[in-house]
PDB file of N, CA and C in Angstrom:
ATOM      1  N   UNK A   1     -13.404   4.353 -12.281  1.00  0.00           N
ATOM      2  CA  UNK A   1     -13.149   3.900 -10.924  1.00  0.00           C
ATOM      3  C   UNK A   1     -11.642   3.842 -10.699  1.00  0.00           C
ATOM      4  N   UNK A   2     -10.992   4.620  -9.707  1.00  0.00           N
ATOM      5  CA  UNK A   2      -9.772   4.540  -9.198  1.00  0.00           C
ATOM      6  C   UNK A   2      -9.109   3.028  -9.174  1.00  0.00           C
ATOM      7  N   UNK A   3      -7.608   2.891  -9.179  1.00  0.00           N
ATOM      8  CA  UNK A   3      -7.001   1.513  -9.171  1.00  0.00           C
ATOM      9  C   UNK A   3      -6.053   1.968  -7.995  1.00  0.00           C
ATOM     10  N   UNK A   4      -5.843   1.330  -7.402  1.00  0.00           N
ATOM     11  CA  UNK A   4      -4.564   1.680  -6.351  1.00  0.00           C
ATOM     12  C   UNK A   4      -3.308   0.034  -6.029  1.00  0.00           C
ATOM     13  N   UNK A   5      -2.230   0.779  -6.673  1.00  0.00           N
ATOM     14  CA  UNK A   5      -1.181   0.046  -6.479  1.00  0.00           C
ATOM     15  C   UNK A   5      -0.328   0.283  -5.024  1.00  0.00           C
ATOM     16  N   UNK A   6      -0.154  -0.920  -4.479  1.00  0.00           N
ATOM     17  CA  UNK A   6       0.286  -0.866  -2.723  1.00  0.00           C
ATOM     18  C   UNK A   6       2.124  -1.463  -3.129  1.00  0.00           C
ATOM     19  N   UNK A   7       2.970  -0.508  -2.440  1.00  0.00           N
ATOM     20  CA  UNK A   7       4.446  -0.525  -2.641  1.00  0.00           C
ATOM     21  C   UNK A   7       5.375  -0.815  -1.202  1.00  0.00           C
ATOM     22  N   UNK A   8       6.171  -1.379  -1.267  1.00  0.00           N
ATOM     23  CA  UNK A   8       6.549  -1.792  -0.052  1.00  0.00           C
ATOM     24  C   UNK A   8       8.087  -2.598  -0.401  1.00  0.00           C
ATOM     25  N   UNK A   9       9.516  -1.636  -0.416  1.00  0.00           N
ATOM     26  CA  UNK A   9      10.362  -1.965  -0.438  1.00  0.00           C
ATOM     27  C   UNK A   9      10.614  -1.448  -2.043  1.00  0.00           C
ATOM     28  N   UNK A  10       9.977  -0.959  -2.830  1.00  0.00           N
ATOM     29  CA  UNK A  10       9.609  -0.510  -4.233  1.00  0.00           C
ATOM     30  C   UNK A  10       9.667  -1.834  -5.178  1.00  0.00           C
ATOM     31  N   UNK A  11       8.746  -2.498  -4.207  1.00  0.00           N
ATOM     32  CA  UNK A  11       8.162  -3.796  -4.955  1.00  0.00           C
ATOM     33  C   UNK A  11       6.482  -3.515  -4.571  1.00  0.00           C
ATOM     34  N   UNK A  12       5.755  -3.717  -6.156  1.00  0.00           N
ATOM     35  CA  UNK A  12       4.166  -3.749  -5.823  1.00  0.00           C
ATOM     36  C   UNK A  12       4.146  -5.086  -5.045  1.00  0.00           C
ATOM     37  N   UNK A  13       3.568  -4.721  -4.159  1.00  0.00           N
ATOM     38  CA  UNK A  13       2.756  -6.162  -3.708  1.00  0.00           C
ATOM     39  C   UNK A  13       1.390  -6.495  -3.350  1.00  0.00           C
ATOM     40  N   UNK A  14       0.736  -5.803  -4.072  1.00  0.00           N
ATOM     41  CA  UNK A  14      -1.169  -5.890  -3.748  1.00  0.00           C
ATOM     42  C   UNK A  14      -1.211  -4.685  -4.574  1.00  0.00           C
ATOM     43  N   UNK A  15      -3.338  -4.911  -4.736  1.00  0.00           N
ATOM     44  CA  UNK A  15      -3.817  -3.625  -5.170  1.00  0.00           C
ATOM     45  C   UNK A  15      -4.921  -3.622  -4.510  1.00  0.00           C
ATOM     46  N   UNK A  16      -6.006  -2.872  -5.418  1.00  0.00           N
ATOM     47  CA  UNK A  16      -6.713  -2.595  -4.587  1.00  0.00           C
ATOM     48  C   UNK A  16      -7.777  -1.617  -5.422  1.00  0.00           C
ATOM     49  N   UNK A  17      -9.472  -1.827  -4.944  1.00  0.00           N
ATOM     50  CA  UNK A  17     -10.543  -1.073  -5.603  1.00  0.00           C
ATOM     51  C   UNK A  17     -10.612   0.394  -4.966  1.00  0.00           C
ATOM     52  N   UNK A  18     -10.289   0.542  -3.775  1.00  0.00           N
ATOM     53  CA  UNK A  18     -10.592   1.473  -3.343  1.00  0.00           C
ATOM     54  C   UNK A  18      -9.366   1.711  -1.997  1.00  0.00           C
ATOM     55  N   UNK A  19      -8.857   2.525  -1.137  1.00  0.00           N
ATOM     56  CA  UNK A  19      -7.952   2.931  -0.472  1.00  0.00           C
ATOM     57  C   UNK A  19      -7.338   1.569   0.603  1.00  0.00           C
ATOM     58  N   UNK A  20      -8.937   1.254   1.579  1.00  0.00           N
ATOM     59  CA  UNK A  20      -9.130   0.826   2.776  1.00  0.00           C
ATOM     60  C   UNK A  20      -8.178  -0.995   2.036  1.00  0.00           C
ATOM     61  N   UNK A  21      -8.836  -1.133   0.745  1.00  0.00           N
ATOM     62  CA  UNK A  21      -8.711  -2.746  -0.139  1.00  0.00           C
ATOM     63  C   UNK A  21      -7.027  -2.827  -0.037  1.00  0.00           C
ATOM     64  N   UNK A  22      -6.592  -1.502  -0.785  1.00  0.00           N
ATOM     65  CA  UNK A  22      -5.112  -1.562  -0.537  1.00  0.00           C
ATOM     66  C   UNK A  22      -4.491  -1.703   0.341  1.00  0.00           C
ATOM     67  N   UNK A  23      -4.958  -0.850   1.367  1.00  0.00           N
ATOM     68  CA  UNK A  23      -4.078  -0.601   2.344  1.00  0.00           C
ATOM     69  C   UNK A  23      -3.906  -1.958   3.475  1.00  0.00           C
ATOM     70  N   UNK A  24      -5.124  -2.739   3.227  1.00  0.00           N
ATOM     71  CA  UNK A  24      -4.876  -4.442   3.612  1.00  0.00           C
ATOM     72  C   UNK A  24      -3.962  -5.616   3.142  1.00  0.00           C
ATOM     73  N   UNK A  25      -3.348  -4.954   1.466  1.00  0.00           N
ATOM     74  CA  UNK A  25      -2.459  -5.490   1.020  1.00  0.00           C
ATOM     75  C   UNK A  25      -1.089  -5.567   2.147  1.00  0.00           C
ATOM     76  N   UNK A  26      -0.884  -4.822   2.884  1.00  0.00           N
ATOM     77  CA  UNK A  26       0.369  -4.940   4.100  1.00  0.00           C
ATOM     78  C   UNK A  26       0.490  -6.127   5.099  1.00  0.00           C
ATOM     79  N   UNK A  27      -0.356  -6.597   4.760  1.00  0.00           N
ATOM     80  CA  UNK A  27      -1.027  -7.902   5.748  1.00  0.00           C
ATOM     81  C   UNK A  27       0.024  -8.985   5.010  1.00  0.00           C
ATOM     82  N   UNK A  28       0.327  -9.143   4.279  1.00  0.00           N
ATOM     83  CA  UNK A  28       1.105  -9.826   3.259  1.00  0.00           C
ATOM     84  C   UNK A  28       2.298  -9.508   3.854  1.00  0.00           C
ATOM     85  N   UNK A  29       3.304  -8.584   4.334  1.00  0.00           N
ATOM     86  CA  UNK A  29       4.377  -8.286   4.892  1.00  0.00           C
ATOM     87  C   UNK A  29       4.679  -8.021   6.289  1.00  0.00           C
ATOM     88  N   UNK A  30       3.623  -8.201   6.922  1.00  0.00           N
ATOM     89  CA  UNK A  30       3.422  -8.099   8.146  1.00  0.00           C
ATOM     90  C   UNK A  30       4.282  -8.879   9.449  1.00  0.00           C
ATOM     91  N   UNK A  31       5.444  -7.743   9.784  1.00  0.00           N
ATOM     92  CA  UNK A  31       6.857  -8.116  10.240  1.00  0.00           C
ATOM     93  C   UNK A  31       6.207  -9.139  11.588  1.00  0.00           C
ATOM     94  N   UNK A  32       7.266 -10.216  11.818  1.00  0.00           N
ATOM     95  CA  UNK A  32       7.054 -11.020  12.933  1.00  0.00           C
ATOM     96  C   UNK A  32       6.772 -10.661  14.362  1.00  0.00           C
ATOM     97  N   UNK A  33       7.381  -9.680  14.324  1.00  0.00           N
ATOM     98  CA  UNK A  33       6.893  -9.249  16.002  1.00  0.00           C
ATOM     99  C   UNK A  33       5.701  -8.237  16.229  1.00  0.00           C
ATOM    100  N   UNK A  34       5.138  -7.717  14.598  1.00  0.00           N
ATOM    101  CA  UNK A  34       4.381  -6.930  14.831  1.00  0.00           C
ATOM    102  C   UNK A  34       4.568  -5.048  14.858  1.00  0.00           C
ATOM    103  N   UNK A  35       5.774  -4.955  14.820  1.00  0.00           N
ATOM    104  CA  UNK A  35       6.060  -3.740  14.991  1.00  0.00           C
ATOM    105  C   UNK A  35       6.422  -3.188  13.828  1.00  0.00           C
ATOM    106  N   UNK A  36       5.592  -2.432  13.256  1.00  0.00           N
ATOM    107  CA  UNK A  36       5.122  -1.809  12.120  1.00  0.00           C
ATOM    108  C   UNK A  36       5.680  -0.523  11.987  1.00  0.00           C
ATOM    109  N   UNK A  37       6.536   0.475  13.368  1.00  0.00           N
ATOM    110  CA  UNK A  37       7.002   1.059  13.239  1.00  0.00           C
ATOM    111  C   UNK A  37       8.278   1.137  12.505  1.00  0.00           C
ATOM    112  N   UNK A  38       8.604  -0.348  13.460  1.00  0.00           N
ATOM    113  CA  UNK A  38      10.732  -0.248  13.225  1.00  0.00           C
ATOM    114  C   UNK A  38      10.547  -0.668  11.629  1.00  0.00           C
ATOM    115  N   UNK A  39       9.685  -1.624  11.244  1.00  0.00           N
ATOM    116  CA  UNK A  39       9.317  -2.054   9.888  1.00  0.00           C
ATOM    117  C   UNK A  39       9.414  -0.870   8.606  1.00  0.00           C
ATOM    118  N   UNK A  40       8.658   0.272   8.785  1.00  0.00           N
ATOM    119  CA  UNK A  40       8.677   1.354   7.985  1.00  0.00           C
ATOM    120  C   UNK A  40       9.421   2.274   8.125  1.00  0.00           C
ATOM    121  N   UNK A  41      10.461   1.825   9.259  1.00  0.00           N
ATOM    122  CA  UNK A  41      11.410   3.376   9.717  1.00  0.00           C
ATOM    123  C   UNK A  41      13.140   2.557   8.428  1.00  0.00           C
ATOM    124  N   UNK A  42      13.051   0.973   8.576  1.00  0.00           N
ATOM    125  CA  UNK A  42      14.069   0.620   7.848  1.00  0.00           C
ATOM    126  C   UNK A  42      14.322   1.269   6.181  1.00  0.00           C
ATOM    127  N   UNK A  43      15.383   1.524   6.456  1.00  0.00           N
ATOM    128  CA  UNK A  43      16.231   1.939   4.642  1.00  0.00           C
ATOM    129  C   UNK A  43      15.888   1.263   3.904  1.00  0.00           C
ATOM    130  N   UNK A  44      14.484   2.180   3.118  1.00  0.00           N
ATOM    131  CA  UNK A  44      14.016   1.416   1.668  1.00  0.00           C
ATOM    132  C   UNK A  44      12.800   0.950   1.619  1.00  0.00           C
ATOM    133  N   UNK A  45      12.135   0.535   2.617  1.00  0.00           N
ATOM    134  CA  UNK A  45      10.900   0.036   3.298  1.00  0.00           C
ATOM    135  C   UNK A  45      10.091   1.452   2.349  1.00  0.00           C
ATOM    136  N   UNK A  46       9.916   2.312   2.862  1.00  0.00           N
ATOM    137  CA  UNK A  46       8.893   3.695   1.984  1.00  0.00           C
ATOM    138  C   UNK A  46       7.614   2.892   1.504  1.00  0.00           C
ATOM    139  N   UNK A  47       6.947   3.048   2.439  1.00  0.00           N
ATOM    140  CA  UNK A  47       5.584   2.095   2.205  1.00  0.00           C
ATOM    141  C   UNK A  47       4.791   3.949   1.385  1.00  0.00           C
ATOM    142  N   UNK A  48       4.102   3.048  -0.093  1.00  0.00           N
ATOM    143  CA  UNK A  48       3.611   4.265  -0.312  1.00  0.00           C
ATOM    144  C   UNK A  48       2.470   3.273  -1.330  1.00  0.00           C
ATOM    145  N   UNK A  49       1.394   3.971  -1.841  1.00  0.00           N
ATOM    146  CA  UNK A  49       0.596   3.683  -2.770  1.00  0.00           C
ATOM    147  C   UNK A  49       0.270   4.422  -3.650  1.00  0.00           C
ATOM    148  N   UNK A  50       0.086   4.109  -4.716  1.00  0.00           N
ATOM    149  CA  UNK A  50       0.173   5.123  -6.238  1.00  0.00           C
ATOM    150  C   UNK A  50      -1.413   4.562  -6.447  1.00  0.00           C
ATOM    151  N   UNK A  51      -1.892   5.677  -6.551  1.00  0.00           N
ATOM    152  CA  UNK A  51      -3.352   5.879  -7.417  1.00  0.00           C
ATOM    153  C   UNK A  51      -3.434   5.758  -8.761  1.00  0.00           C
ATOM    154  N   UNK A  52      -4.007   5.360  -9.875  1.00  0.00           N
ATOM    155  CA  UNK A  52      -4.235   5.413 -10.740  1.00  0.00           C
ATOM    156  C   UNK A  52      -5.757   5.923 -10.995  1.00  0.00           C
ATOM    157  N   UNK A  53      -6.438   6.694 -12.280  1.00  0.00           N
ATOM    158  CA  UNK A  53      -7.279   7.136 -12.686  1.00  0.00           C
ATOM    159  C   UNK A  53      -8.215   5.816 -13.156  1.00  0.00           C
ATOM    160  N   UNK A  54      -7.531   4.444 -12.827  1.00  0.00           N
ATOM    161  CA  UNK A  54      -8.471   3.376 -13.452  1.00  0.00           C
ATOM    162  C   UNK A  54      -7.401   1.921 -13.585  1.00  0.00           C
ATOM    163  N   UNK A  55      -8.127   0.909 -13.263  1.00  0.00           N
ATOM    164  CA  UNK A  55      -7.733  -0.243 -13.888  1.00  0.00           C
ATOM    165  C   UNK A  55      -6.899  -0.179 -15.338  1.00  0.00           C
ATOM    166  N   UNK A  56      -7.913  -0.224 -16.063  1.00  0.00           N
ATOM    167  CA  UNK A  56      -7.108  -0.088 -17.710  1.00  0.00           C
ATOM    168  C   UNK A  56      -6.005   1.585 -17.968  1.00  0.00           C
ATOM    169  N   UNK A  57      -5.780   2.254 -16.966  1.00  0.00           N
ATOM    170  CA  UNK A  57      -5.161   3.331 -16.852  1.00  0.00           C
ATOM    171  C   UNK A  57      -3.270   2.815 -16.059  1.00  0.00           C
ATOM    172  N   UNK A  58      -4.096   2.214 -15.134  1.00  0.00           N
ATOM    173  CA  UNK A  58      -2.311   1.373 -14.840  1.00  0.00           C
ATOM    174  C   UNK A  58      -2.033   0.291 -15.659  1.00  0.00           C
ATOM    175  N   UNK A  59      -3.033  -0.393 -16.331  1.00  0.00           N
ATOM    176  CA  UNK A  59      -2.295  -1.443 -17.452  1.00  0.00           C
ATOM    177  C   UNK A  59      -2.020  -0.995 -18.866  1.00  0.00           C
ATOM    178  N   UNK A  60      -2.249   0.377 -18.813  1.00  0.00           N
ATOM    179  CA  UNK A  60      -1.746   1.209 -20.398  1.00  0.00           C
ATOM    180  C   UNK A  60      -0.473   1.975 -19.932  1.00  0.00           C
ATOM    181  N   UNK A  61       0.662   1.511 -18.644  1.00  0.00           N
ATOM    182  CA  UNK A  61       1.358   2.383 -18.353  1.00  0.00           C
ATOM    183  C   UNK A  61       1.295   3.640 -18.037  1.00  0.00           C
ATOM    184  N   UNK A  62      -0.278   4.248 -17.402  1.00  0.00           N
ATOM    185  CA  UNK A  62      -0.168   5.636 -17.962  1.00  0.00           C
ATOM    186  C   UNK A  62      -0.022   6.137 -16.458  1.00  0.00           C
ATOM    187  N   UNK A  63       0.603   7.466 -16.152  1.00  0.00           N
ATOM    188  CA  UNK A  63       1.085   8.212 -14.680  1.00  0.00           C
ATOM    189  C   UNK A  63       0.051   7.989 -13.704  1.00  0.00           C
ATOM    190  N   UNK A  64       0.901   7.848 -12.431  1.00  0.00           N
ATOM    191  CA  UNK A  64      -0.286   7.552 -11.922  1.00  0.00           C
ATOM    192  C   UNK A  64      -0.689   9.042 -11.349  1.00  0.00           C
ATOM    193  N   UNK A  65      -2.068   9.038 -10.596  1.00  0.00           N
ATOM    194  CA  UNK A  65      -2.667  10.317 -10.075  1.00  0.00           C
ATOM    195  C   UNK A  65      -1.942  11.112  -9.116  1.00  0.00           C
ATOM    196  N   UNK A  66      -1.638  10.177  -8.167  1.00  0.00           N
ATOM    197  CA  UNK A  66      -0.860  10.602  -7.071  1.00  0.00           C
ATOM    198  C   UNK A  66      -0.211   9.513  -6.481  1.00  0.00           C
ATOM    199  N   UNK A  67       0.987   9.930  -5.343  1.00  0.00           N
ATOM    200  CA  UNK A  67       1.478   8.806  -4.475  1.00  0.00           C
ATOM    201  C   UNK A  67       1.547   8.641  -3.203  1.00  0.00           C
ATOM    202  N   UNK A  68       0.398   8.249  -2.538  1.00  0.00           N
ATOM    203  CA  UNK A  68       0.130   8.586  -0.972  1.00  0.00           C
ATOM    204  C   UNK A  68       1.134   8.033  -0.396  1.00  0.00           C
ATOM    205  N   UNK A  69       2.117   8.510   0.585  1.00  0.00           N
ATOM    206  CA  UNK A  69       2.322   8.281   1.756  1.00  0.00           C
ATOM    207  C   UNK A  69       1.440   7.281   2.653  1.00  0.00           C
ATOM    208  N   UNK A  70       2.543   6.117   3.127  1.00  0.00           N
ATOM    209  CA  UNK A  70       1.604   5.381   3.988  1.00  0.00           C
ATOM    210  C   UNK A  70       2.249   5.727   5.403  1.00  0.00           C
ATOM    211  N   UNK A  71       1.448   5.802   6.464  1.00  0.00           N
ATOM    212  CA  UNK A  71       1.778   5.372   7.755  1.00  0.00           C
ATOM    213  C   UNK A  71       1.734   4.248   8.235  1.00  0.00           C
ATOM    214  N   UNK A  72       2.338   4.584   9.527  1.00  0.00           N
ATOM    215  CA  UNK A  72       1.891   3.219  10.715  1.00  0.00           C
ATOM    216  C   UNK A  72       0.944   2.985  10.888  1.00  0.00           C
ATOM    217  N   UNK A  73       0.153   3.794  11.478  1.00  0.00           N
ATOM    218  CA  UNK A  73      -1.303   4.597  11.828  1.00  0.00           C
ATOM    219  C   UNK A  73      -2.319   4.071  10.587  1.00  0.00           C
ATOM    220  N   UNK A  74      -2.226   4.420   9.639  1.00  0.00           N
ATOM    221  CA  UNK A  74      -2.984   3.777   8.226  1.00  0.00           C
ATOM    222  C   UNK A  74      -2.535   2.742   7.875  1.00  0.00           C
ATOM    223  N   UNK A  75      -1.643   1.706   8.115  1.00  0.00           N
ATOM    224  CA  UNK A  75      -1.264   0.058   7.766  1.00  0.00           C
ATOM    225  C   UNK A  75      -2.010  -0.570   9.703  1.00  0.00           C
ATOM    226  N   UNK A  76      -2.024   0.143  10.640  1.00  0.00           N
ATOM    227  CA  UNK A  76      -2.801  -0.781  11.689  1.00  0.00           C
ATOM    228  C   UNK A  76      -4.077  -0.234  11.663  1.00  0.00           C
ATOM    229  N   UNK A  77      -4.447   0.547  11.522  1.00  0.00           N
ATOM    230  CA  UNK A  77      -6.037   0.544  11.222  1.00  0.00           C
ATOM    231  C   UNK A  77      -7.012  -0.243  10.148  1.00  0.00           C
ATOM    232  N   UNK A  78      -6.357  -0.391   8.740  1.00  0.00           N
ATOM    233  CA  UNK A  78      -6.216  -1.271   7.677  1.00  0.00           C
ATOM    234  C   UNK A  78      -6.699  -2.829   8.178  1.00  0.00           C
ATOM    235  N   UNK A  79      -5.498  -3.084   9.099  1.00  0.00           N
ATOM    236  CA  UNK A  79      -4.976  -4.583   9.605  1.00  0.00           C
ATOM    237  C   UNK A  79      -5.743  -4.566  10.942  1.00  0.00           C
ATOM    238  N   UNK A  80      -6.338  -3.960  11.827  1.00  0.00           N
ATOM    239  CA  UNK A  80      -7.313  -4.175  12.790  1.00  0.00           C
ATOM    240  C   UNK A  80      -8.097  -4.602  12.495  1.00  0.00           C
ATOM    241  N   UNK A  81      -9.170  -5.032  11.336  1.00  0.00           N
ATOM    242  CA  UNK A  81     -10.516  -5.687  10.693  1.00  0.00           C
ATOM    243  C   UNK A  81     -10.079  -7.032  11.013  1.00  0.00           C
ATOM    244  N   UNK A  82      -9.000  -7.202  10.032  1.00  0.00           N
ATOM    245  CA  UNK A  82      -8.520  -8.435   9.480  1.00  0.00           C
ATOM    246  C   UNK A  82      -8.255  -9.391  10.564  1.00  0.00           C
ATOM    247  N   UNK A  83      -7.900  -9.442  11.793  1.00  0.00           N
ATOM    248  CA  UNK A  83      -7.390 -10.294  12.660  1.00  0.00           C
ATOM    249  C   UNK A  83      -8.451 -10.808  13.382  1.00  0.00           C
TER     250      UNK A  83
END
């Protein structure tokens, strides 16, 4: 089963079982006025999430699978459930 680590400022800050789990981790940083654009457009911000092949696969250090690109678009769709 996939592990997904959620990055934001190139600090982990959440994970996650499956994509949608992670990508709710942003809820945690979720700028005061709401604007999620100017939020991810700032120097360094690079909202991204690294896949891993497994739980015990990111706690053995081992590469992760890939490193998705996050959007705006995929952090408010995420965060539309939640409110």
């Amino acid at each position: 089963m996939a592990f997904f680590e959620v990055l934001w400022h190139g600090e982990a800050i959440g994970d996650g079982g499956d994509l949608d789990e992670a990508l709710q981790a942003y809820g945690l940083v979720k700028p005061e006025d709401g604007d999620w654009g100017t939020a991810c457009a700032r120097p360094g911000a690079d909202p991204c999430i690294r896949r891993y092949a497994s739980f015990e696969a990111f706690l053995d250090n081992a590469d992760e699978l890939e490193s998705i690109v996050v959007t705006v678009a995929m952090i408010n769709e995420a965060l539309e459930g939640l409110s």
